[in-house]
PDB file of N, CA and C in Angstrom:
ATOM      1  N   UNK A   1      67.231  -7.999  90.671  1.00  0.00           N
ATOM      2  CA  UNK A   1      67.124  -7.564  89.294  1.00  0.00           C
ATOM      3  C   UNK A   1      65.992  -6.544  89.186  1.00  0.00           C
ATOM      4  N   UNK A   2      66.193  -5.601  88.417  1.00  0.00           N
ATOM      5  CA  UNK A   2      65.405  -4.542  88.259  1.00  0.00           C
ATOM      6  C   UNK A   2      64.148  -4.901  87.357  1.00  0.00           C
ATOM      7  N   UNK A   3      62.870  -4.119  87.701  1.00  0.00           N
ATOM      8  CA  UNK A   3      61.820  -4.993  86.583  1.00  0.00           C
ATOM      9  C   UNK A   3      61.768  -3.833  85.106  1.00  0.00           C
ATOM     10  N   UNK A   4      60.832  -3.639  84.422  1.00  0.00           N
ATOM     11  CA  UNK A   4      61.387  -3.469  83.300  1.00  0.00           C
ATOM     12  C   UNK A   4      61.117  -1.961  83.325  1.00  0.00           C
ATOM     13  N   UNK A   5      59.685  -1.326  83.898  1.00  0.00           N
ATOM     14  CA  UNK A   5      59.455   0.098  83.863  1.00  0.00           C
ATOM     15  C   UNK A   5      60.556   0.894  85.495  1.00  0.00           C
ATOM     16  N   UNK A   6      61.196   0.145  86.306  1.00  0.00           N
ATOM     17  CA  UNK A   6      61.743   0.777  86.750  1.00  0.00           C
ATOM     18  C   UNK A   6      63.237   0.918  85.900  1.00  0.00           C
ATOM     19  N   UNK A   7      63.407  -0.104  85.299  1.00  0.00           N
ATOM     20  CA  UNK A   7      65.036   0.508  83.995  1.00  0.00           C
ATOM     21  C   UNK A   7      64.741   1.458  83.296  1.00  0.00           C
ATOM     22  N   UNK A   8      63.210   1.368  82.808  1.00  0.00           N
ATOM     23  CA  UNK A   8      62.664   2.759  81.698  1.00  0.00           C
ATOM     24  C   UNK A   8      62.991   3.667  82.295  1.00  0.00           C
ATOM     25  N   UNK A   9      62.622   3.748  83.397  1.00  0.00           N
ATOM     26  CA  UNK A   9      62.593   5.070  84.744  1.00  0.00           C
ATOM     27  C   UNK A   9      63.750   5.884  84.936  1.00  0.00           C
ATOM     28  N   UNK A  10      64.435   4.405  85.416  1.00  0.00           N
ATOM     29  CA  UNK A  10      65.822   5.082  85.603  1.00  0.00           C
ATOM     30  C   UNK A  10      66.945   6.016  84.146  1.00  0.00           C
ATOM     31  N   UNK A  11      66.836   4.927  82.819  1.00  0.00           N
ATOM     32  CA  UNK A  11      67.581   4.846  81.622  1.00  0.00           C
ATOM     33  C   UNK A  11      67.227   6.627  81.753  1.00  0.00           C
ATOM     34  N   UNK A  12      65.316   6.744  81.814  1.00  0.00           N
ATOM     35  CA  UNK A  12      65.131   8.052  80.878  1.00  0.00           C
ATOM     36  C   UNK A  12      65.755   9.644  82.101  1.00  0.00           C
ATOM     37  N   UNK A  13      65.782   9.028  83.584  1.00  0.00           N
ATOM     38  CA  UNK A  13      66.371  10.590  84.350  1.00  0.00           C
ATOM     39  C   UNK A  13      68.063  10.466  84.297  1.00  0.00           C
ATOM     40  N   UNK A  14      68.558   9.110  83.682  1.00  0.00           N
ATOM     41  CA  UNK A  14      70.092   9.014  83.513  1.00  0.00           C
ATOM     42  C   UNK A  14      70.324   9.985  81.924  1.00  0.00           C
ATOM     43  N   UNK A  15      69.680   9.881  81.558  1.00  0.00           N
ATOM     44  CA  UNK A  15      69.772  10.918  79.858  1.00  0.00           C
ATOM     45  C   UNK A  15      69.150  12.121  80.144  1.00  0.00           C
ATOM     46  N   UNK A  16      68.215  12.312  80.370  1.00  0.00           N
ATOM     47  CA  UNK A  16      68.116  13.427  80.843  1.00  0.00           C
ATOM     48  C   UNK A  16      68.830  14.404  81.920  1.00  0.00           C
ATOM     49  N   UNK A  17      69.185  13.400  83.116  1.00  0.00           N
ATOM     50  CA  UNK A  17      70.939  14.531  84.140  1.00  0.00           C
ATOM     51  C   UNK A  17      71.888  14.560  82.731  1.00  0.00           C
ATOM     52  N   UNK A  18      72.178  13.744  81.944  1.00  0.00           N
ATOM     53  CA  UNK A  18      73.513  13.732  80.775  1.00  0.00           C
ATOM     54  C   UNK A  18      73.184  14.874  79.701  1.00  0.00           C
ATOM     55  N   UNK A  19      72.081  15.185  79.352  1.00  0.00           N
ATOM     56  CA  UNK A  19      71.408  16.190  78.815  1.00  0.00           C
ATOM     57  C   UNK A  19      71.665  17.111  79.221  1.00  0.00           C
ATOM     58  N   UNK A  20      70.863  17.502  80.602  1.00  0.00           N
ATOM     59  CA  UNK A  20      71.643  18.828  81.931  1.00  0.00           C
ATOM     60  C   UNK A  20      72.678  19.262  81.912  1.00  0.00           C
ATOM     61  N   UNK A  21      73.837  17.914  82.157  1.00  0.00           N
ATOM     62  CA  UNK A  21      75.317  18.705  82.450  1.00  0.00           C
ATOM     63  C   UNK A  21      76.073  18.962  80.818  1.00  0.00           C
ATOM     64  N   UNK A  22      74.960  18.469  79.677  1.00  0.00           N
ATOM     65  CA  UNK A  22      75.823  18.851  78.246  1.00  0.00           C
ATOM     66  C   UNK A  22      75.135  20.329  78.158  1.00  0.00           C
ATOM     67  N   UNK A  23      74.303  20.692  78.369  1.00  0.00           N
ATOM     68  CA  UNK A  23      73.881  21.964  77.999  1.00  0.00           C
ATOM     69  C   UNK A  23      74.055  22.536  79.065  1.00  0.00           C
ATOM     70  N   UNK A  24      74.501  22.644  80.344  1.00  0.00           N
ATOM     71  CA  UNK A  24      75.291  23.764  81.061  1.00  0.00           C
ATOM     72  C   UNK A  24      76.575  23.704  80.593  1.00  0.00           C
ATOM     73  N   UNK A  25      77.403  23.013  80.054  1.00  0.00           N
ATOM     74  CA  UNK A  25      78.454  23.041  79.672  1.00  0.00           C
ATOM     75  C   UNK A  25      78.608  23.456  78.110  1.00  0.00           C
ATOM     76  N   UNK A  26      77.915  23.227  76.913  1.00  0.00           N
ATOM     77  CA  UNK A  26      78.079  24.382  76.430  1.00  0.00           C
ATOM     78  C   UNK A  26      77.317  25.575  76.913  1.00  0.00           C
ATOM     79  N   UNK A  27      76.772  26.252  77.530  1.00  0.00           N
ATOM     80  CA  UNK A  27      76.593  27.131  77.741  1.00  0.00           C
ATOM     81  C   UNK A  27      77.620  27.798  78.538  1.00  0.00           C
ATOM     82  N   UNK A  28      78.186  27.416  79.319  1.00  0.00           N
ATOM     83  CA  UNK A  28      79.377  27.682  80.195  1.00  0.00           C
ATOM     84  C   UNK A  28      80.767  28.179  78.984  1.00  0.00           C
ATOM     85  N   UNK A  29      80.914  27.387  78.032  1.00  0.00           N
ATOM     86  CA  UNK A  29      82.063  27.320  76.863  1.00  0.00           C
ATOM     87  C   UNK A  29      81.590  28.191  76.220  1.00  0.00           C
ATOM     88  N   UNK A  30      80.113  28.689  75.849  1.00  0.00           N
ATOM     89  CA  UNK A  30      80.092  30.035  75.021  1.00  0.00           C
ATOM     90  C   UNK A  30      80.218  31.214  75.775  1.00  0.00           C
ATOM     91  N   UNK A  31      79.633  31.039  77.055  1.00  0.00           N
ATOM     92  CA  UNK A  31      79.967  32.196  77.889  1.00  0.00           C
ATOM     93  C   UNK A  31      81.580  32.541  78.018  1.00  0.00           C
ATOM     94  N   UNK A  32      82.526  31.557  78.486  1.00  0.00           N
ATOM     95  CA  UNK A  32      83.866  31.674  78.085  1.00  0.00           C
ATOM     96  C   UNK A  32      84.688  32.485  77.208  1.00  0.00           C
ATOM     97  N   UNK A  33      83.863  32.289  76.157  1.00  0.00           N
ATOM     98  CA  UNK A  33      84.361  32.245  74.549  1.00  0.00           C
ATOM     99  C   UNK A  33      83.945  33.962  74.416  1.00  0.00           C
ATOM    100  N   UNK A  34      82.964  34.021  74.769  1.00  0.00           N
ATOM    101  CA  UNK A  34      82.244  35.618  74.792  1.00  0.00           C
ATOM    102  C   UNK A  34      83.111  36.175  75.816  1.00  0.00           C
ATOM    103  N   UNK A  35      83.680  36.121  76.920  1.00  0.00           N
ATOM    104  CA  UNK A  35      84.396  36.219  78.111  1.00  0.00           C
ATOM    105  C   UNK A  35      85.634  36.858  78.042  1.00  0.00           C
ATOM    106  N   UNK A  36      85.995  35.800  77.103  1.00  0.00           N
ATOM    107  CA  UNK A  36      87.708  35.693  77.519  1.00  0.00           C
ATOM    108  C   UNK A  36      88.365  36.020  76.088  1.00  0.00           C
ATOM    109  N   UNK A  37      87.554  35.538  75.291  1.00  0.00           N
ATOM    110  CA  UNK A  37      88.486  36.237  73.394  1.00  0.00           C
ATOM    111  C   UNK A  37      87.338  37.218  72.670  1.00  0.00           C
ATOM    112  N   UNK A  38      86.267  37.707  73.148  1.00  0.00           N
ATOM    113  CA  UNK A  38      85.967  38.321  73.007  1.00  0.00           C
ATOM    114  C   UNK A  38      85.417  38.746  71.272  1.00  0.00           C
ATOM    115  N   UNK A  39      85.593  37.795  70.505  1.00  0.00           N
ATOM    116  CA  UNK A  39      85.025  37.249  69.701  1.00  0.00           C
ATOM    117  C   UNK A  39      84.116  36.443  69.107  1.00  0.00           C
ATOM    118  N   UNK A  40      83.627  36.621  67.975  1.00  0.00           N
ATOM    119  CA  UNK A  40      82.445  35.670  67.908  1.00  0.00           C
ATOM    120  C   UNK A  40      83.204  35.112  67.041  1.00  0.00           C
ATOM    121  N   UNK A  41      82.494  33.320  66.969  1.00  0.00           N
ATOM    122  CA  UNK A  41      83.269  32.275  66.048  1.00  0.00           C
ATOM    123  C   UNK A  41      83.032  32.465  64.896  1.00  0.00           C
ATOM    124  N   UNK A  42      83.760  32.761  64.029  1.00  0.00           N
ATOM    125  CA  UNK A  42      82.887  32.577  62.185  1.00  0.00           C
ATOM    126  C   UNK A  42      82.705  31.500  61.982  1.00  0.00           C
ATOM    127  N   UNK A  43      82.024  32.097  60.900  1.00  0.00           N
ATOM    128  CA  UNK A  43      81.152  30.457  60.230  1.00  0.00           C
ATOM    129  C   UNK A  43      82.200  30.149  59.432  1.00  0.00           C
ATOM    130  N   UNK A  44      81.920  28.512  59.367  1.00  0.00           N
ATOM    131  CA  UNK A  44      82.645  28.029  57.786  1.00  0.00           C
ATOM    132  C   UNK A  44      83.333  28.194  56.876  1.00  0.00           C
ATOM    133  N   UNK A  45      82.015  29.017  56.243  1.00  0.00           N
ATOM    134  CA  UNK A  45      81.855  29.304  54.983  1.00  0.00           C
ATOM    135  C   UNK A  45      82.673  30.661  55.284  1.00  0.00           C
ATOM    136  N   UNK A  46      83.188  31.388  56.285  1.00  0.00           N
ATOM    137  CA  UNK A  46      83.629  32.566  56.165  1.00  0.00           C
ATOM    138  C   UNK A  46      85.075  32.955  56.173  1.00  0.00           C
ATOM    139  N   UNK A  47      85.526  31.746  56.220  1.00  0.00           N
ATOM    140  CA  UNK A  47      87.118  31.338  56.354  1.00  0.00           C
ATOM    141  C   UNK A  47      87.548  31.202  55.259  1.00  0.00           C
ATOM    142  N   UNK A  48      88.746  31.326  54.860  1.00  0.00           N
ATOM    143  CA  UNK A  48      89.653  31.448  53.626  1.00  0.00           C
ATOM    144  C   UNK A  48      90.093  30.103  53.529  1.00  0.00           C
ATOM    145  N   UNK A  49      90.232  29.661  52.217  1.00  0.00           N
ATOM    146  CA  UNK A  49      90.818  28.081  51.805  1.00  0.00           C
ATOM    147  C   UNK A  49      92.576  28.273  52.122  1.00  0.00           C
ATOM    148  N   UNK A  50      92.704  27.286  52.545  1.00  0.00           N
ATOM    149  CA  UNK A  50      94.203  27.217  53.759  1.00  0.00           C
ATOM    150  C   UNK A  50      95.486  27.085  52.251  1.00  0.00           C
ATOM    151  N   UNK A  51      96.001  27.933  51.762  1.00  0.00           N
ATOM    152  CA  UNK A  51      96.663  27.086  50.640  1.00  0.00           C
ATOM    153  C   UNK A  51      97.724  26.080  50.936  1.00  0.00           C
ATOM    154  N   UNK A  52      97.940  25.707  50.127  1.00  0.00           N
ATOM    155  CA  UNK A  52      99.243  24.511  50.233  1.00  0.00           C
ATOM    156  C   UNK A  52     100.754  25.276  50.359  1.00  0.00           C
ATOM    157  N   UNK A  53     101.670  24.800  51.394  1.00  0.00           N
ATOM    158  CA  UNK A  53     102.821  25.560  51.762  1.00  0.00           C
ATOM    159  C   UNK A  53     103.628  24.269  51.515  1.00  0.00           C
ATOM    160  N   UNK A  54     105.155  24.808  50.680  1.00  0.00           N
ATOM    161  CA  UNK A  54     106.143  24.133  50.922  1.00  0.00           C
ATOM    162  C   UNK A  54     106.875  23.794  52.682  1.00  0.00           C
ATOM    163  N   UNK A  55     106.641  23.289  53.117  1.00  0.00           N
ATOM    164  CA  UNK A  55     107.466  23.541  54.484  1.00  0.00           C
ATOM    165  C   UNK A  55     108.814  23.444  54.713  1.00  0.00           C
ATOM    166  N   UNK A  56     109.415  21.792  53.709  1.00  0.00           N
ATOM    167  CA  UNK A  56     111.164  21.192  53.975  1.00  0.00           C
ATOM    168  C   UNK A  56     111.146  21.344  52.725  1.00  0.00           C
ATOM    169  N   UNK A  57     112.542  21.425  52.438  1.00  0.00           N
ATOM    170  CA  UNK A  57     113.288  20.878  50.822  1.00  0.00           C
ATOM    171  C   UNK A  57     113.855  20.353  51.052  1.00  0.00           C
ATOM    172  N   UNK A  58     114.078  19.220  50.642  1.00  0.00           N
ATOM    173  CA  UNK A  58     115.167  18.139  50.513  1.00  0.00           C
ATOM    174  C   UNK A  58     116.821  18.760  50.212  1.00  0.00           C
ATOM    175  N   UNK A  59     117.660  18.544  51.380  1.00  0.00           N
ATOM    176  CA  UNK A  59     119.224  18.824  50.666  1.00  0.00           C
ATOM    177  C   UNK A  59     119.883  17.748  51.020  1.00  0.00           C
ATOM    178  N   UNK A  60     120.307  17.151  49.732  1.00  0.00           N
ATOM    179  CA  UNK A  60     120.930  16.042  49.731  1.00  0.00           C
ATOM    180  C   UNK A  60     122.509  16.806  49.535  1.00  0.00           C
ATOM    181  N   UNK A  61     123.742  16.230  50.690  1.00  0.00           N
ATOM    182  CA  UNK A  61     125.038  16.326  50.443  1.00  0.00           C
ATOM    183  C   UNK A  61     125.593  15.509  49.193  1.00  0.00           C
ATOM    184  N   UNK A  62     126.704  16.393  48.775  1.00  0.00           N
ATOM    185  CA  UNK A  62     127.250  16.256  46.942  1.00  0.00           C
ATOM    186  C   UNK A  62     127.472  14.805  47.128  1.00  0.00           C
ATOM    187  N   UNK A  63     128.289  14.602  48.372  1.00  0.00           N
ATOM    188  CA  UNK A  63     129.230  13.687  48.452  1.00  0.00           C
ATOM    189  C   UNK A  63     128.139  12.084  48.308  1.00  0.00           C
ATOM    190  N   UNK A  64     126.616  12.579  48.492  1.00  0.00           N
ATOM    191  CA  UNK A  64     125.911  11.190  49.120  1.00  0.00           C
ATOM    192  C   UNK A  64     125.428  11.173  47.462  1.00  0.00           C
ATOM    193  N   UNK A  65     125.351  11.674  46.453  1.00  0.00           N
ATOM    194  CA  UNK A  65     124.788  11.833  45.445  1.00  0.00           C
ATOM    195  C   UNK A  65     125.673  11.579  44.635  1.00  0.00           C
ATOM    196  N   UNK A  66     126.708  11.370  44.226  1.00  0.00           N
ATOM    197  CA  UNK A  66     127.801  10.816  43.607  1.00  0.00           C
ATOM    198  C   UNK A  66     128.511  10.277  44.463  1.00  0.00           C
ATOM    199  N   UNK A  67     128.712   9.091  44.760  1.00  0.00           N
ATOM    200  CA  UNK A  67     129.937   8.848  46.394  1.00  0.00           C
ATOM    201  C   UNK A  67     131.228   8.098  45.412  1.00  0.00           C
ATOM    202  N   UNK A  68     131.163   7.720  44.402  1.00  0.00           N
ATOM    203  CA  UNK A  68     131.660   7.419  43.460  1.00  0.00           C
ATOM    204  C   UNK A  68     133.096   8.345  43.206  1.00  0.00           C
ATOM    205  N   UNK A  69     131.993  10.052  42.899  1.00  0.00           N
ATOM    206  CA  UNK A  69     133.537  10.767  42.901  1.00  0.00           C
ATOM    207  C   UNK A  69     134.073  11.045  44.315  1.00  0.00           C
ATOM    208  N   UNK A  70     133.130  11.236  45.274  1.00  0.00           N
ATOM    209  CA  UNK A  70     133.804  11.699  46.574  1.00  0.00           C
ATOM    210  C   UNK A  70     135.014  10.489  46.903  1.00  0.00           C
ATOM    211  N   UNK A  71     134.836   9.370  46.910  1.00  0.00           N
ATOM    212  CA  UNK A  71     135.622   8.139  47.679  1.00  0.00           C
ATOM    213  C   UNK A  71     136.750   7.935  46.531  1.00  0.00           C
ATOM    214  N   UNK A  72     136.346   8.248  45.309  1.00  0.00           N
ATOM    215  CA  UNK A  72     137.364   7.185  44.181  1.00  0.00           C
ATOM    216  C   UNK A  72     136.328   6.352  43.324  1.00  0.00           C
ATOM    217  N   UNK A  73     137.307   5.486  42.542  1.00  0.00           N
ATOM    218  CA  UNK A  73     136.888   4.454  41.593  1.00  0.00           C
ATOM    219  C   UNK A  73     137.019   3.529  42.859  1.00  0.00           C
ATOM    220  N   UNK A  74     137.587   3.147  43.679  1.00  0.00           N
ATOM    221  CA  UNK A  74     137.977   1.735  44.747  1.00  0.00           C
ATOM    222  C   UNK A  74     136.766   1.635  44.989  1.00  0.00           C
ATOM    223  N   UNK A  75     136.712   0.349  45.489  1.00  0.00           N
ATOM    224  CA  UNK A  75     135.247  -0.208  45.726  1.00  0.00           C
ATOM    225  C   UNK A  75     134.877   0.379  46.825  1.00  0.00           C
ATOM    226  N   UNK A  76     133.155   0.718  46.793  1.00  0.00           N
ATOM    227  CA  UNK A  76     132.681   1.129  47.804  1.00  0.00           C
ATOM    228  C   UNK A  76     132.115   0.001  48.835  1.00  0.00           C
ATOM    229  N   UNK A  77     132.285   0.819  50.279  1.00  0.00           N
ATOM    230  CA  UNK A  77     131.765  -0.420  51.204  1.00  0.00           C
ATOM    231  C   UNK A  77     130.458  -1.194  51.170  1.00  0.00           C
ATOM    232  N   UNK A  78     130.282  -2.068  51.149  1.00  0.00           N
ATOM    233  CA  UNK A  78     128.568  -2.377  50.855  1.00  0.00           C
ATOM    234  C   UNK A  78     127.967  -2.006  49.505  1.00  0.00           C
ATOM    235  N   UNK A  79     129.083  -1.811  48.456  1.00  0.00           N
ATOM    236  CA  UNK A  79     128.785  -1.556  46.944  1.00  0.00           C
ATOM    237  C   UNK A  79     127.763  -2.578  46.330  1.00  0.00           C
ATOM    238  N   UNK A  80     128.379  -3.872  46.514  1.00  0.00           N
ATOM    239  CA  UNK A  80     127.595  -5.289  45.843  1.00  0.00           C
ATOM    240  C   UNK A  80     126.259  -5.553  46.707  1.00  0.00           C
ATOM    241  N   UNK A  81     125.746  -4.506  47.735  1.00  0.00           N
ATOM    242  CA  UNK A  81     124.414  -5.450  48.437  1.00  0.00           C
ATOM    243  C   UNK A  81     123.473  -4.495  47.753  1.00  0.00           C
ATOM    244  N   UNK A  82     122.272  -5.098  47.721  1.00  0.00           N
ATOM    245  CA  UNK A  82     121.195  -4.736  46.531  1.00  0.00           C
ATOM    246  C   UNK A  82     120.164  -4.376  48.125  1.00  0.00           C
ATOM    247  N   UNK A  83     119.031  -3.242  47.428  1.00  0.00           N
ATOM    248  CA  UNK A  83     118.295  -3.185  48.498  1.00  0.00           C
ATOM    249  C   UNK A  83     117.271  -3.861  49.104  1.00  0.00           C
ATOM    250  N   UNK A  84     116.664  -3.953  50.395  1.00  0.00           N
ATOM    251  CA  UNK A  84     115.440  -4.649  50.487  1.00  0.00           C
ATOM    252  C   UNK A  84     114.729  -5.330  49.536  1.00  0.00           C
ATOM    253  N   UNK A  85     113.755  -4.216  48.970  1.00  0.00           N
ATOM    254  CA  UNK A  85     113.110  -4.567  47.987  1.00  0.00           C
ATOM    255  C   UNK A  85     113.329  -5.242  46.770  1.00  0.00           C
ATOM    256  N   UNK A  86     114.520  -4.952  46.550  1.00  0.00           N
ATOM    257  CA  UNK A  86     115.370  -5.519  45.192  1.00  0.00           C
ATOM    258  C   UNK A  86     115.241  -7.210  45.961  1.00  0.00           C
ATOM    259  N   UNK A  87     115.479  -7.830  46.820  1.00  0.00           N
ATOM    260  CA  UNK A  87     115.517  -8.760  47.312  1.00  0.00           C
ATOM    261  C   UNK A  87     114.324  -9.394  47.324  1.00  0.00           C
ATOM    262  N   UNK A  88     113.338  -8.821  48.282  1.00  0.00           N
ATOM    263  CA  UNK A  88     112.098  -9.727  48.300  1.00  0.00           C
ATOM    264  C   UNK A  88     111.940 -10.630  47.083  1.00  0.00           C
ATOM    265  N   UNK A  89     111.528  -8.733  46.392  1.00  0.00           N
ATOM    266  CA  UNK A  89     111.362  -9.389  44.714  1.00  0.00           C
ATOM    267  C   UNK A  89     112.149 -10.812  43.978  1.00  0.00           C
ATOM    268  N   UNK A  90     112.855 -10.853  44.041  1.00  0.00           N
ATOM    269  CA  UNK A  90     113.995 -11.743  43.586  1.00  0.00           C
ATOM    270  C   UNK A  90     113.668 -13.205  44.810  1.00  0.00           C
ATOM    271  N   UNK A  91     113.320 -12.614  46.009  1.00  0.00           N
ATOM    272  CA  UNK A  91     112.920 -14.202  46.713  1.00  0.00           C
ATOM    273  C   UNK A  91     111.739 -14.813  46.800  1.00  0.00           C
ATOM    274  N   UNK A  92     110.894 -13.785  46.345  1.00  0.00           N
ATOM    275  CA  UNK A  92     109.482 -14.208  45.728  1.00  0.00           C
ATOM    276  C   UNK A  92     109.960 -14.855  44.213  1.00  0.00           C
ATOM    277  N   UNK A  93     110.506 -14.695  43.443  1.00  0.00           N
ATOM    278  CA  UNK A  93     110.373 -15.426  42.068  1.00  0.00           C
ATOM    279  C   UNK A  93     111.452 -17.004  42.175  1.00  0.00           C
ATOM    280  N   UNK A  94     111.682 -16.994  43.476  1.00  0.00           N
ATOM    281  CA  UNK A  94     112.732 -18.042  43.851  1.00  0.00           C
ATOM    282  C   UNK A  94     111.205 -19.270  44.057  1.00  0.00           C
ATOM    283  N   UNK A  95     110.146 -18.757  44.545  1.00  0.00           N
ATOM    284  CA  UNK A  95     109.026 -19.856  45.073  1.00  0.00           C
ATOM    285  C   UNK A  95     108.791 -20.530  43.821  1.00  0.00           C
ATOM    286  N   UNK A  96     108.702 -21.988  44.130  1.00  0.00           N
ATOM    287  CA  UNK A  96     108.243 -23.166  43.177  1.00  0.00           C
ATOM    288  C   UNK A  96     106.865 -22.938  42.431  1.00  0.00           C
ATOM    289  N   UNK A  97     106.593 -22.137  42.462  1.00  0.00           N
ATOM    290  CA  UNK A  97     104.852 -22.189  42.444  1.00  0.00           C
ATOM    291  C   UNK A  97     104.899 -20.897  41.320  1.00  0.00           C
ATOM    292  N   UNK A  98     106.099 -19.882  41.313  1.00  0.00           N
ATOM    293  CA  UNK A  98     106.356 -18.746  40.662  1.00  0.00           C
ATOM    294  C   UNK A  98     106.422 -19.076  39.204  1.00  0.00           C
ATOM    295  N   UNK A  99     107.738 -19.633  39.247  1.00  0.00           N
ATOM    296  CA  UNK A  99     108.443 -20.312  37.919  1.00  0.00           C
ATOM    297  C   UNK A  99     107.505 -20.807  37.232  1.00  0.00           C
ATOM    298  N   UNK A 100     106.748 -21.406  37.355  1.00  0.00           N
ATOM    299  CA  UNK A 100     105.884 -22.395  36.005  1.00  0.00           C
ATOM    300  C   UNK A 100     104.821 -21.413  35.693  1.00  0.00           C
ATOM    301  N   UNK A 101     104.669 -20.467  36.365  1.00  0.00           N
ATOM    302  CA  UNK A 101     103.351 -19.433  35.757  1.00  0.00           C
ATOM    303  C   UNK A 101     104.123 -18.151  34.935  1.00  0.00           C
ATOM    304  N   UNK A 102     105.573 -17.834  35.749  1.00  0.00           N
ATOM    305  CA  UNK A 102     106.150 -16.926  35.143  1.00  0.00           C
ATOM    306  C   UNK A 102     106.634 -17.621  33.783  1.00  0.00           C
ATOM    307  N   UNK A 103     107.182 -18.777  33.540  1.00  0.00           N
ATOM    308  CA  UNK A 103     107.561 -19.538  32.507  1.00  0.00           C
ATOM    309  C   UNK A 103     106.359 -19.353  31.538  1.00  0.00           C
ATOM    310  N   UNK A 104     105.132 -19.847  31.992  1.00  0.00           N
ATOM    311  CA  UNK A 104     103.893 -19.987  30.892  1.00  0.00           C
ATOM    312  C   UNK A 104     103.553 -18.884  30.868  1.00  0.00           C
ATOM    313  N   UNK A 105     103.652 -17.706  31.129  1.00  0.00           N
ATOM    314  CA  UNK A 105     103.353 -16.037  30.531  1.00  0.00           C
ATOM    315  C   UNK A 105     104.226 -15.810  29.839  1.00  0.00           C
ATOM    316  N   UNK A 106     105.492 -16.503  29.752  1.00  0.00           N
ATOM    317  CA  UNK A 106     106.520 -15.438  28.844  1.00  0.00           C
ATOM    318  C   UNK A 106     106.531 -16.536  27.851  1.00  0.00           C
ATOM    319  N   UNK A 107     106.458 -18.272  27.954  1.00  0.00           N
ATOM    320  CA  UNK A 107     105.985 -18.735  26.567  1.00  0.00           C
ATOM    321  C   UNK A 107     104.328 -17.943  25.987  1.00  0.00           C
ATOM    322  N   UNK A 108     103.823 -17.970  26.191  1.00  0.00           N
ATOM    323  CA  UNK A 108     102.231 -17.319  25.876  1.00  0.00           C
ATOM    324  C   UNK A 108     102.136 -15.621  25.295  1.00  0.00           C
ATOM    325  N   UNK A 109     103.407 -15.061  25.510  1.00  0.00           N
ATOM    326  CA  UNK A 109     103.332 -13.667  25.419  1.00  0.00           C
ATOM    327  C   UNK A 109     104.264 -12.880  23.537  1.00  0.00           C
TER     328      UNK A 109
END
C-alpha cells in the first residue's frame, strides 16, 4: 500500500501528464483548424438565430379520412373496437376503489 505523500506525488504528475496531453491537443486542433479550413471560428454572438423550418406535412389519403365513403355504409372491419386509451380509461374506472370516490364527487358536485 502506498503511504500518503507518495499518492500526493503520484495523483499531482498524473494531472499534470493529463494537463500536457489536453493542451497539446488543443493546440494541435487549432493548428488544424487554421490548416485545413482556413478560417477562424466566430463567436456566438456572431451567428444568426437558426429560424424555425417546416420540414414534413402531413398527407393523409382521402380514403383513410372518410373510410366510410371509400368502403360503403357495410360495416367496417374492426369498426366496434375502441382505442387503447379509450380502454385503459374505462378499466381504470372498472377498480373498486374508483366507484365510491367517483360516486361521492358527482353526489357532492
Amino acid at each position: 500500500m502506498l503511504s500518503c505523500p507518495f499518492l500526493i506525488i503520484y495523483l499531482t504528475l498524473l494531472a499534470q501528464s493529463l494537463l500536457e496531453i489536453l493542451d497539446s491537443n488543443l493546440t494541435r486542433a487549432q493548428r488544424d483548424n487554421d490548416l485545413i479550413y482556413h478560417q477562424d471560428v466566430p463567436s456566438v454572438s456572431s451567428l444568426p438565430v437558426i429560424q424555425l423550418a417546416s420540414m414534413v406535412s402531413s398527407i393523409v389519403p382521402p380514403g383513410l379520412l372518410e373510410p366510410r365513403k371509400t368502403l360503403g355504409n357495410s360495416n367496417l372491419i374492426f369498426g366496434e373496437l375502441i382505442g387503447l386509451g379509450a380502454q385503459t380509461a374505462i378499466g381504470r374506472r372498472r377498480i373498486p376503489i374508483v366507484f365510491p370516490l367517483f360516486n361521492h364527487f358527482r353526489r357532492n358536485l
